[in-house]
C-alpha atoms as a PDB file:
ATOM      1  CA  UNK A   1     109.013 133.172 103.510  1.00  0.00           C
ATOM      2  CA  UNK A   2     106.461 132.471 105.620  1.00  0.00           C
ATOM      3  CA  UNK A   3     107.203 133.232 109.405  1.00  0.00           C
ATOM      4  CA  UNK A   4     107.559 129.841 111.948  1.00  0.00           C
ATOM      5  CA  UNK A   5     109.446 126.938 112.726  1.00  0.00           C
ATOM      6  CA  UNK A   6     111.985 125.875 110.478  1.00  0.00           C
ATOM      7  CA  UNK A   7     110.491 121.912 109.081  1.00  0.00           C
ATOM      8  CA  UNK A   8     112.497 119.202 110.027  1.00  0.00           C
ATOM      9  CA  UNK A   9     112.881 117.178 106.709  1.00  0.00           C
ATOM     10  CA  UNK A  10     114.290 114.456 108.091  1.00  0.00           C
ATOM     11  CA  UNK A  11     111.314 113.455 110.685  1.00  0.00           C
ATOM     12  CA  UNK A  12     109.055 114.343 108.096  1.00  0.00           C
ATOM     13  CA  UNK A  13     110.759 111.521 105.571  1.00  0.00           C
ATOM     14  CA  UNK A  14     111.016 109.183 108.955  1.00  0.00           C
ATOM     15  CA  UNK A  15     107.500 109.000 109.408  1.00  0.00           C
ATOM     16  CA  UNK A  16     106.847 109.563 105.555  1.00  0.00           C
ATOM     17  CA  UNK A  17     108.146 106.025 105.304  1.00  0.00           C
ATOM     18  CA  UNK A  18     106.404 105.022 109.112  1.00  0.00           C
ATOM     19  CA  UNK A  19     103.213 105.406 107.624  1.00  0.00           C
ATOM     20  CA  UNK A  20     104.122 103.907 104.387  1.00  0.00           C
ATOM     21  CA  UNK A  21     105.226 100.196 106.162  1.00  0.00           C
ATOM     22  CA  UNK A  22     102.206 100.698 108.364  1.00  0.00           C
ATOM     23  CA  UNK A  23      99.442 100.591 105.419  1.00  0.00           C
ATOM     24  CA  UNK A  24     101.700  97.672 103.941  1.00  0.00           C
ATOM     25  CA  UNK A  25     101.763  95.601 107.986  1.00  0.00           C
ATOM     26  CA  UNK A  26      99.078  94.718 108.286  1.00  0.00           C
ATOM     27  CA  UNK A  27      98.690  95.222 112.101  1.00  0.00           C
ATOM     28  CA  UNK A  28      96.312  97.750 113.669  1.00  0.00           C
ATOM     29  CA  UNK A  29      97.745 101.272 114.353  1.00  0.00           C
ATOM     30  CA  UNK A  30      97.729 100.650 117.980  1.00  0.00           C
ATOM     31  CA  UNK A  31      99.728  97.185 117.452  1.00  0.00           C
ATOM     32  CA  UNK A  32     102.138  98.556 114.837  1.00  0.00           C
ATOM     33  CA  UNK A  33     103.009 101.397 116.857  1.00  0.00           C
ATOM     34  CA  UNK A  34     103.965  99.914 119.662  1.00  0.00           C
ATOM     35  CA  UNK A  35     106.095  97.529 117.885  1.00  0.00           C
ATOM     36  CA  UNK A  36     107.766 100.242 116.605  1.00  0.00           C
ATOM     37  CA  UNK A  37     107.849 102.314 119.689  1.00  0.00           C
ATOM     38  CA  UNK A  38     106.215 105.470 118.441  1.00  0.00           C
ATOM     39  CA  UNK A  39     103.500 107.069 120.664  1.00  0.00           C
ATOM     40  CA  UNK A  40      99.726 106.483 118.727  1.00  0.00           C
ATOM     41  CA  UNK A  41      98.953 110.058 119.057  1.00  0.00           C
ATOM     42  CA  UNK A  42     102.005 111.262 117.122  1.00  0.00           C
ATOM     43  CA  UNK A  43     101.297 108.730 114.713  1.00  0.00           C
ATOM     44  CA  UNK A  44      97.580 110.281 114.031  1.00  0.00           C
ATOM     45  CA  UNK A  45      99.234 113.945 113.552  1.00  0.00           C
ATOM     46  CA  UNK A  46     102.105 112.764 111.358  1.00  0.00           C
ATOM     47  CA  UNK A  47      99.321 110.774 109.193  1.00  0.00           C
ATOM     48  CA  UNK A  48      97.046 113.891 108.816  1.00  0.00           C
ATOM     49  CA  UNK A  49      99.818 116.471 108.672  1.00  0.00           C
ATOM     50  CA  UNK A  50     101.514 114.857 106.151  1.00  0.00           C
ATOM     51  CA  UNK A  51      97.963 114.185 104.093  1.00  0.00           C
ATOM     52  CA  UNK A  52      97.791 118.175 104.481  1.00  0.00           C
ATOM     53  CA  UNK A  53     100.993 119.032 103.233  1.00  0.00           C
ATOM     54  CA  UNK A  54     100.851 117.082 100.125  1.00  0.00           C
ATOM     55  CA  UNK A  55      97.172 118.962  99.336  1.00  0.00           C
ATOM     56  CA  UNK A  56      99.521 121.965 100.320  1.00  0.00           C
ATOM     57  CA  UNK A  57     101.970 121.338  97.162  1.00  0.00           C
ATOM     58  CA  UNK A  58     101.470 123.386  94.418  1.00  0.00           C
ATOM     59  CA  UNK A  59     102.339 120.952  91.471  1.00  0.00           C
ATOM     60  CA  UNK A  60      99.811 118.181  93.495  1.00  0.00           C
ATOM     61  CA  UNK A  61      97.443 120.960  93.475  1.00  0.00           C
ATOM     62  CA  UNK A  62      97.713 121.679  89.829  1.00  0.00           C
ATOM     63  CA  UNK A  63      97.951 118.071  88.615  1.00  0.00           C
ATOM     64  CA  UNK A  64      94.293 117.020  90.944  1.00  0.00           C
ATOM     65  CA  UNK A  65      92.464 120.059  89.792  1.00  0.00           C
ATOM     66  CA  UNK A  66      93.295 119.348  85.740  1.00  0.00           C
ATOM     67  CA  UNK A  67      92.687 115.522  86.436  1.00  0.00           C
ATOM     68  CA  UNK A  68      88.821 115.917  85.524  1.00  0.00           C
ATOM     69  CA  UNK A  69      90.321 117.071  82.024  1.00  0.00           C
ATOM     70  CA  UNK A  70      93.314 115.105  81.208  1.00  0.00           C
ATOM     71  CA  UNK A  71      95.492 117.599  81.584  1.00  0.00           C
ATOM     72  CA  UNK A  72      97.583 119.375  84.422  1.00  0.00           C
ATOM     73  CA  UNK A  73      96.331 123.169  84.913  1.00  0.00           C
ATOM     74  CA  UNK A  74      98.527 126.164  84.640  1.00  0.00           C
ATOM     75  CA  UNK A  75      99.737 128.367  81.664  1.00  0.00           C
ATOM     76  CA  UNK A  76     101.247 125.392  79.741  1.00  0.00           C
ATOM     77  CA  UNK A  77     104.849 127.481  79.681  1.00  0.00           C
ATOM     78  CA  UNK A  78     108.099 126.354  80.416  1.00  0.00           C
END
């Protein structure tokens, strides 16, 4: 396991589903955040970090990289 700090699942699905309703508002980042009362800059991180850590999934991975060809990559066992 890799060494660090332990993920905290639920802010990650909190602002999972705060940057979801913010691409479906409407308002500008700086507008929806406020309404919301989260602080711009954490917004930016939780936006890119989260962008990172689905590239980071290993299924995701396998799924874009076989997308040119149809098909998912990987040894095709189960």
């Amino acid at each position: 396991m890799a060494k660090g700090k332990v993920r905290d699942k639920g802010k990650e699905a909190w602002y999972r589903r705060t940057v979801c309703r913010e691409r479906q508002g409407g308002l500008s980042v700086r507008a929806f955040c406020q309404k919301q009362g989260v602080r711009a800059a954490a917004f930016y991180f939780w936006r890119r970090e989260l962008v990172r850590r689905e590239a980071a999934r290993p299924v995701a991975a396998a799924f874009r990289a076989g997308a040119a060809g149809g098909e998912p990559s990987g040894n095709g066992s189960r």
